[in-house]
Protein backbone atom coordinates (compact mmCIF):
# COMPACT_ATOMS: atom_id res chain seq x y z
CA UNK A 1 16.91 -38.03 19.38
CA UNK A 2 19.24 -34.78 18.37
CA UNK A 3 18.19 -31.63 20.03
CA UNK A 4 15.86 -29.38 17.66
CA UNK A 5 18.49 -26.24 16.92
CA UNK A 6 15.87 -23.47 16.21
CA UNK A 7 16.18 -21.00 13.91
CA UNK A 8 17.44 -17.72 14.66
CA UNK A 9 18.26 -14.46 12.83
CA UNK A 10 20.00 -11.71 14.42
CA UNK A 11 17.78 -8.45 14.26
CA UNK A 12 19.02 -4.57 14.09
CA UNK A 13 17.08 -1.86 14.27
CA UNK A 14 19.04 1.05 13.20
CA UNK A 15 17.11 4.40 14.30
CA UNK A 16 18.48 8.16 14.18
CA UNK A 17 19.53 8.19 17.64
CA UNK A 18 20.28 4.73 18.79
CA UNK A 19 20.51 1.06 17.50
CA UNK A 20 18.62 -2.09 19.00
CA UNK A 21 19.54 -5.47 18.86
CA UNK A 22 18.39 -9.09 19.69
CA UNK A 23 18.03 -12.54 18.21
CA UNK A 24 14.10 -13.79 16.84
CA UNK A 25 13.87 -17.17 17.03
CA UNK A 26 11.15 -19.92 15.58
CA UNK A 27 7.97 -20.00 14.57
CA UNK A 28 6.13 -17.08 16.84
CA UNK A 29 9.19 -14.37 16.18
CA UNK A 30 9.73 -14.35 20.07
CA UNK A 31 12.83 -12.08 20.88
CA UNK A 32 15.58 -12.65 23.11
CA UNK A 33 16.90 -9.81 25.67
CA UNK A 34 17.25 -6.45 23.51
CA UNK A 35 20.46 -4.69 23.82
CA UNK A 36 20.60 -0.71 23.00
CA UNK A 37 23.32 1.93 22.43
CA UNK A 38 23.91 5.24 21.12
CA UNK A 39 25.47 5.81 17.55
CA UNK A 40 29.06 6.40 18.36
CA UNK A 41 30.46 9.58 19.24
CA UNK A 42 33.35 8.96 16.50
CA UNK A 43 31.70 9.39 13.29
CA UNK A 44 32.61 7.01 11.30
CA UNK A 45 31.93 3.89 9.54
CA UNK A 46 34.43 1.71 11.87
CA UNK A 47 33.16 2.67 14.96
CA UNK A 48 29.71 1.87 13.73
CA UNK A 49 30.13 -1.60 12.15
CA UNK A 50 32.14 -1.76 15.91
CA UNK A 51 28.82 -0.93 17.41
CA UNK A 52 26.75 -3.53 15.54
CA UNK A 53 29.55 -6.19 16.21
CA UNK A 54 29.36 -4.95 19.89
CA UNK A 55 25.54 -5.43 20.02
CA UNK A 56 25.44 -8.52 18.35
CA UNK A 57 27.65 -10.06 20.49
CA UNK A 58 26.15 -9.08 23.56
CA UNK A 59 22.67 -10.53 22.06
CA UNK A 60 23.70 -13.57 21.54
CA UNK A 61 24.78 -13.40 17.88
CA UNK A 62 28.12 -15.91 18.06
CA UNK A 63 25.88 -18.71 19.31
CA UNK A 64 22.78 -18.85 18.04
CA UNK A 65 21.95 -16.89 15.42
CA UNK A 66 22.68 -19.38 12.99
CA UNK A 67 20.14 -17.35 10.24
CA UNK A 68 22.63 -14.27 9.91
CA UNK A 69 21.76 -10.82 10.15
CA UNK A 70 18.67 -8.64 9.18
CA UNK A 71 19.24 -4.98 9.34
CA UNK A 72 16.21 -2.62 9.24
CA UNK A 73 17.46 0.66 8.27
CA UNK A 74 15.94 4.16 7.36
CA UNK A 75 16.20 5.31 3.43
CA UNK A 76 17.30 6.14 1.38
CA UNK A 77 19.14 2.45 1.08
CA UNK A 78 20.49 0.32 -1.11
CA UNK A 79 19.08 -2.62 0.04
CA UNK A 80 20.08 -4.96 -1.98
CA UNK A 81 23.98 -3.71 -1.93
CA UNK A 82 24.43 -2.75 1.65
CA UNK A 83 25.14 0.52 0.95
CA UNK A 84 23.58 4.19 2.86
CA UNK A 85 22.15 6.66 0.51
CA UNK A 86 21.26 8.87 3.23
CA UNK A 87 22.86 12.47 3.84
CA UNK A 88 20.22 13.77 5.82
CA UNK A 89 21.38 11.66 9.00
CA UNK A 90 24.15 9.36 9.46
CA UNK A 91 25.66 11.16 6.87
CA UNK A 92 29.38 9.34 7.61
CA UNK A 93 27.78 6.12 6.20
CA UNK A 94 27.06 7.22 3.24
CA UNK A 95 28.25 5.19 0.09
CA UNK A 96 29.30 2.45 2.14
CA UNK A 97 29.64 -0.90 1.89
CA UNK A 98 27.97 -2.28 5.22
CA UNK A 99 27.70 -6.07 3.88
CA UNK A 100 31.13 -7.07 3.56
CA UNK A 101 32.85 -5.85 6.67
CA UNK A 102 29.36 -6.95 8.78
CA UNK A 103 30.10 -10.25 7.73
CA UNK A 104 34.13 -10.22 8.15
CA UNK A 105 33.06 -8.97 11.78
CA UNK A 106 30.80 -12.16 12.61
CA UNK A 107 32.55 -14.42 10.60
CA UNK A 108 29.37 -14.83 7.90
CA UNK A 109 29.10 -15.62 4.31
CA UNK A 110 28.05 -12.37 2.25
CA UNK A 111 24.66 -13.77 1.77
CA UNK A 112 24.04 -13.88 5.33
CA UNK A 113 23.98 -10.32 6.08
CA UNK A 114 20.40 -8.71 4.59
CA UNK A 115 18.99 -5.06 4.83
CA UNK A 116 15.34 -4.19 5.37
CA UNK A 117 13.58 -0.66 4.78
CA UNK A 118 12.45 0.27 8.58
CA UNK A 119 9.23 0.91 7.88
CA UNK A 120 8.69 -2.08 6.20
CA UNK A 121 10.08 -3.89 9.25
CA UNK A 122 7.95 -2.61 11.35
CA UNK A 123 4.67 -3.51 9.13
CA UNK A 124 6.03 -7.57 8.97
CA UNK A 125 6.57 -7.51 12.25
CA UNK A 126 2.80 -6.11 12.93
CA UNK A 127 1.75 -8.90 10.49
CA UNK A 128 3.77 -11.82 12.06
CA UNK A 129 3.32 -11.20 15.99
CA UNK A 130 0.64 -7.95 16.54
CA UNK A 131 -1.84 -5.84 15.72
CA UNK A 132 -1.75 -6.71 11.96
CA UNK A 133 -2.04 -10.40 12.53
CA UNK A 134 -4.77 -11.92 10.48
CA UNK A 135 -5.88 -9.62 7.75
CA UNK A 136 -5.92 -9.85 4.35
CA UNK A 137 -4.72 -5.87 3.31
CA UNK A 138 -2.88 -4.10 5.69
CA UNK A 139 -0.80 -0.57 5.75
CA UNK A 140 1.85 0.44 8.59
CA UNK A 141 2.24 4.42 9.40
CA UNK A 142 5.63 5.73 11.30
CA UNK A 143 4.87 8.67 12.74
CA UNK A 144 7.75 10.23 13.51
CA UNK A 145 10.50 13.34 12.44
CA UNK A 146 8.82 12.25 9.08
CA UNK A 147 5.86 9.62 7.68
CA UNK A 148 7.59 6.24 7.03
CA UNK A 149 4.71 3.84 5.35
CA UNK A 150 4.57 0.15 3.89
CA UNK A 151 1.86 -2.04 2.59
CA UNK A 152 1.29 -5.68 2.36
CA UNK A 153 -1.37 -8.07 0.46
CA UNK A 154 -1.70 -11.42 2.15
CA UNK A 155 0.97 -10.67 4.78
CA UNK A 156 3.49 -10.38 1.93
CA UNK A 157 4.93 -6.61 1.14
CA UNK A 158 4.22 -4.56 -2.01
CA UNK A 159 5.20 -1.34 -3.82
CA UNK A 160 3.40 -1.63 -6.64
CA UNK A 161 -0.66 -2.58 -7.61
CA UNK A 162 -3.72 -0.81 -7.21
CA UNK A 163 -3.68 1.61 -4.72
CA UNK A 164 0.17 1.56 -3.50
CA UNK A 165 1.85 4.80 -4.15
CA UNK A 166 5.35 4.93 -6.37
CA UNK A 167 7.70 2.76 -4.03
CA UNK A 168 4.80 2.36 -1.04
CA UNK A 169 5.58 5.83 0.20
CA UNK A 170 3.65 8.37 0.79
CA UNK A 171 5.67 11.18 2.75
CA UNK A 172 6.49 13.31 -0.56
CA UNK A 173 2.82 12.74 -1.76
CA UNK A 174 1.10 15.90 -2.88
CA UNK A 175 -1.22 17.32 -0.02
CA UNK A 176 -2.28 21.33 0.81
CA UNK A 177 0.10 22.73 -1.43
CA UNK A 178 2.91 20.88 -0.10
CA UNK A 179 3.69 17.15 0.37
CA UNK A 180 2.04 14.77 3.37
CA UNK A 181 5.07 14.83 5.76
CA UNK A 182 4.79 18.56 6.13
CA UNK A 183 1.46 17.92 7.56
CA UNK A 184 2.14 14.63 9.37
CA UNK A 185 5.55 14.61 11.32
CA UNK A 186 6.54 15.60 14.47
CA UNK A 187 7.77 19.04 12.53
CA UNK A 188 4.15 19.39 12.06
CA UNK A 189 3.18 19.38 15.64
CA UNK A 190 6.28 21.79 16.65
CA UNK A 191 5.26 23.95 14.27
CA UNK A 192 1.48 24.31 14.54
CA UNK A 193 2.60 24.90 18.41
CA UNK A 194 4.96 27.61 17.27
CA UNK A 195 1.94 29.73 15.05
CA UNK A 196 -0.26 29.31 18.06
CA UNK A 197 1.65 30.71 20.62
CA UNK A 198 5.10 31.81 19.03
CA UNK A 199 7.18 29.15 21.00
CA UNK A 200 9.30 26.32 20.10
CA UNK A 201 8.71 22.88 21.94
CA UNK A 202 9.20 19.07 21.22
CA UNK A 203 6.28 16.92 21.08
CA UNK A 204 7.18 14.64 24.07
CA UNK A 205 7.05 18.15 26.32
CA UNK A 206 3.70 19.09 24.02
CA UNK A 207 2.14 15.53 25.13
CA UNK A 208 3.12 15.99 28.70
CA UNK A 209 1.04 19.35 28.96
CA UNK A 210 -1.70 18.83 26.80
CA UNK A 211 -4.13 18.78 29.78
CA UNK A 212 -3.06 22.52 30.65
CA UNK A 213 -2.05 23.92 27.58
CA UNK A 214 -4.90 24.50 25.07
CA UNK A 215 -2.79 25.40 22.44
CA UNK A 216 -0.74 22.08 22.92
CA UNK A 217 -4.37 19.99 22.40
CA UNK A 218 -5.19 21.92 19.13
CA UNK A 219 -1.72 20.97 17.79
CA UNK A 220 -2.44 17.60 18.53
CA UNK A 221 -5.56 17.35 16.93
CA UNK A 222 -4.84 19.53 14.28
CA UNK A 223 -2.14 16.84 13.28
CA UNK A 224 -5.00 13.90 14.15
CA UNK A 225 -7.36 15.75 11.62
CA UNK A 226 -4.55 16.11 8.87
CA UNK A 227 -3.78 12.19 9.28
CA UNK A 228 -6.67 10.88 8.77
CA UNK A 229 -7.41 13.35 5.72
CA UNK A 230 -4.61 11.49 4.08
CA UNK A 231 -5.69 8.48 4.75
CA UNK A 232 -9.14 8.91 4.29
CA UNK A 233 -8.61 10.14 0.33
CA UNK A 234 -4.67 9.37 -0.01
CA UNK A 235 -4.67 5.84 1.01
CA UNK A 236 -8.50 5.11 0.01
CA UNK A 237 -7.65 3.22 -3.63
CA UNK A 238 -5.79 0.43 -1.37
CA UNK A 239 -8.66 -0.88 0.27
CA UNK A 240 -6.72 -1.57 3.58
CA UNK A 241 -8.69 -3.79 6.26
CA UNK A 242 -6.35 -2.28 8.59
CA UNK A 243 -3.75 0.96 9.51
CA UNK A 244 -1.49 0.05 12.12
CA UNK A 245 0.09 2.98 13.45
CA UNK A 246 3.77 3.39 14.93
CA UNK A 247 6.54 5.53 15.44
CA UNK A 248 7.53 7.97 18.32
CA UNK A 249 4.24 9.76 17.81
CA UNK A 250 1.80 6.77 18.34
CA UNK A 251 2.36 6.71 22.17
CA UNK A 252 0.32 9.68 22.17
CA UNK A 253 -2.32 8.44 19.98
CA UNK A 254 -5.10 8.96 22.14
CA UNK A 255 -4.67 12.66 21.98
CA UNK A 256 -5.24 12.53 18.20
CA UNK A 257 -7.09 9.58 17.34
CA UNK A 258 -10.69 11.13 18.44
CA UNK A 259 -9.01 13.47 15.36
CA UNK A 260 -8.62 10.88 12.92
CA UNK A 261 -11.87 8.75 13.37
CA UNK A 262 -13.71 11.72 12.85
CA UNK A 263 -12.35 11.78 9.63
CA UNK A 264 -12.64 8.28 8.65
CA UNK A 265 -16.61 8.45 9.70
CA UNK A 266 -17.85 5.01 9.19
CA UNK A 267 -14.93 3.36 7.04
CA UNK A 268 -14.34 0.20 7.55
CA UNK A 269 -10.89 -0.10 7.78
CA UNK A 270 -9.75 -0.26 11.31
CA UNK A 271 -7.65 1.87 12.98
CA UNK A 272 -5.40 0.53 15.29
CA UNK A 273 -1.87 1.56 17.31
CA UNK A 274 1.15 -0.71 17.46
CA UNK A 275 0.93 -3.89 19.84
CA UNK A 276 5.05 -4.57 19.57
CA UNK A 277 6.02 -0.67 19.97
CA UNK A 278 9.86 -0.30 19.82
CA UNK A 279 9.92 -4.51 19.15
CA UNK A 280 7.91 -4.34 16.22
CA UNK A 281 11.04 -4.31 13.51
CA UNK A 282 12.68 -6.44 15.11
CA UNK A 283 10.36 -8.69 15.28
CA UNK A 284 9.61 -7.62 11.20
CA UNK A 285 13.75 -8.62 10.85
CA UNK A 286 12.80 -12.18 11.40
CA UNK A 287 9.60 -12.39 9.85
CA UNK A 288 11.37 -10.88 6.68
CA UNK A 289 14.61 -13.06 7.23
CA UNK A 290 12.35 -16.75 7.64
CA UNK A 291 10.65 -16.26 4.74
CA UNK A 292 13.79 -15.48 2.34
CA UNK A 293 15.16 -18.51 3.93
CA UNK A 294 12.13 -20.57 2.92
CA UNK A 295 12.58 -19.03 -0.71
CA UNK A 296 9.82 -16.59 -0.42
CA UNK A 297 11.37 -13.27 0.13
CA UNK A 298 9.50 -9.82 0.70
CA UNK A 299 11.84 -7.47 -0.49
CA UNK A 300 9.89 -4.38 0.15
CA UNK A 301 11.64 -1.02 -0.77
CA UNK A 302 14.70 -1.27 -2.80
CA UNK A 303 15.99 2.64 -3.48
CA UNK A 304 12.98 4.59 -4.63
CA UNK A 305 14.70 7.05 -7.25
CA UNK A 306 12.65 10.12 -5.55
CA UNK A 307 14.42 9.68 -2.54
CA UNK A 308 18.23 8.34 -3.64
CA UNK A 309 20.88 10.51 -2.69
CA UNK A 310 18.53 12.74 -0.02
């Protein structure tokens, strides 16, 4: 008897700083070796489709991912052309075409190469391998320079129905005056730091001293008790049997979580912090990229017109 050939999908995960690659293969999403690397110091489109080519290779791409490509990218995005919207970062890829010269690069049909919103990515890939596993109604959080978010019924993605904001965000939602991500991001943190005691620090130095610096813990919590605000009132009309939280932020979660489940009192969603960390959209990648191939596809977030052209 032939050899099973399992299916793969090569995975992306295209973050601010840095891109991750590997293959996710069969049934359980397992991941091969992830590769890493730094955007390119020349800014430009080339060198970055050069990068991905680079990557894929290195994962294992040429051989075995015989699914194509998944690429789970920030917004704004044109998901369904393969084309940046985004000015705020990665500004040299805006307007582009990614699809076609993807595919040249690896030798693919068109088809093969697909785009993912990140956030969604990283809530399928909850659903299909970690914390989200199992439940009926379920909402990822990316806690990071902003609020990334993404909902699913059933294990399947939505932006629209009762209780899912326009698009599934929620980062330009209308909180305090302002929106939610001035209140939950990173910026957040830095900042309530910077009215405390009139200094500027990032949140990874803020974390490290929190157990000597007061003012560091009130930022913290202040951020904790602002979270789960939101999603004690914001995110109520969804009726989510679980939050999964993510991002750069959750790996601090226990010094604002006390925060947030004082908030929540006794709701009954649970409240729970990424199991697949940094993995979890690529993981999401093949989750998303199995089930188009079976003819079910989650498409997630196409280009939310509040957001196009940030």
């Amino acid at each position: 008897m032939a050899e099973r050939v399992e299916n793969c999908v090569l995975a992306f995960d295209v973050g601010g700083s840095h891109v991750a690659s590997a293959l996710c293969c069969g049934d359980d999403f397992h991941l091969g070796p992830v590769v890493t690397a730094l955007h390119p110091a020349t800014h430009t489109s080339g060198a970055f489709l050069d990068l991905l080519h680079d990557l894929g290779v290195k994962a294992g791409a040429c051989r075995d991912a015989n699914l194509g490509a998944m690429l789970a990218v920030p917004g704004p995005f044109d998901l369904q052309a393969g084309v940046s919207l985004m000015r705020h970062k990665l500004p040299y890829l805006y307007g582009i075409d990614l699809r076609q010269p993807l595919a040249a690069r690896f030798g693919w049909q068109l088809a093969q190469v697909r785009f993912l919103n990140d956030a969604d990515a990283y809530l399928l890939g909850e659903i299909g391998a970690g914390a989200a596993r199992g439940f009926h109604r379920a909402v990822g959080l990316t806690l990071g320079t902003g609020i990334g978010s993404a909902f699913a019924v059933e294990g399947h993605l939505v932006t629209t129905g009762p209780g899912v904001p326009y698009g599934g965000e929620i980062w330009n939602l209308p909180y305090l005056g302002g929106i939610v991500e001035d209140f939950v991001s990173s910026r957040a943190i830095v900042g309530n730091y910077e009215r405390r005691t009139g200094k500027k620090r990032e949140v990874v130095d803020l974390a490290a001293e929190v157990s000597k610096d007061p003012a560091a813990e009130q930022s913290f919590t202040e951020f904790g008790q602002h979270l789960g605000d939101v999603i004690r009132t914001l995110l109520a009309g969804f009726h989510a049997e679980v939050i999964v939280l993510g991002g750069g932020i959750s790996r601090s979660a226990q010094l604002f979580l006390p925060a947030v489940q004082a908030q929540l009192g006794d709701s009954l969603t649970q409240l729970r912090v990424s199991e697949l960390k940094d993995k979890a959209a690529l993981v999401g990648c093949g989750v998303a990229a199995f089930r188009t191939g079976n003819g079910s596809p989650d498409p997630g977030k196409s280009t939310p017109a509040n957001r196009a052209a940030l």
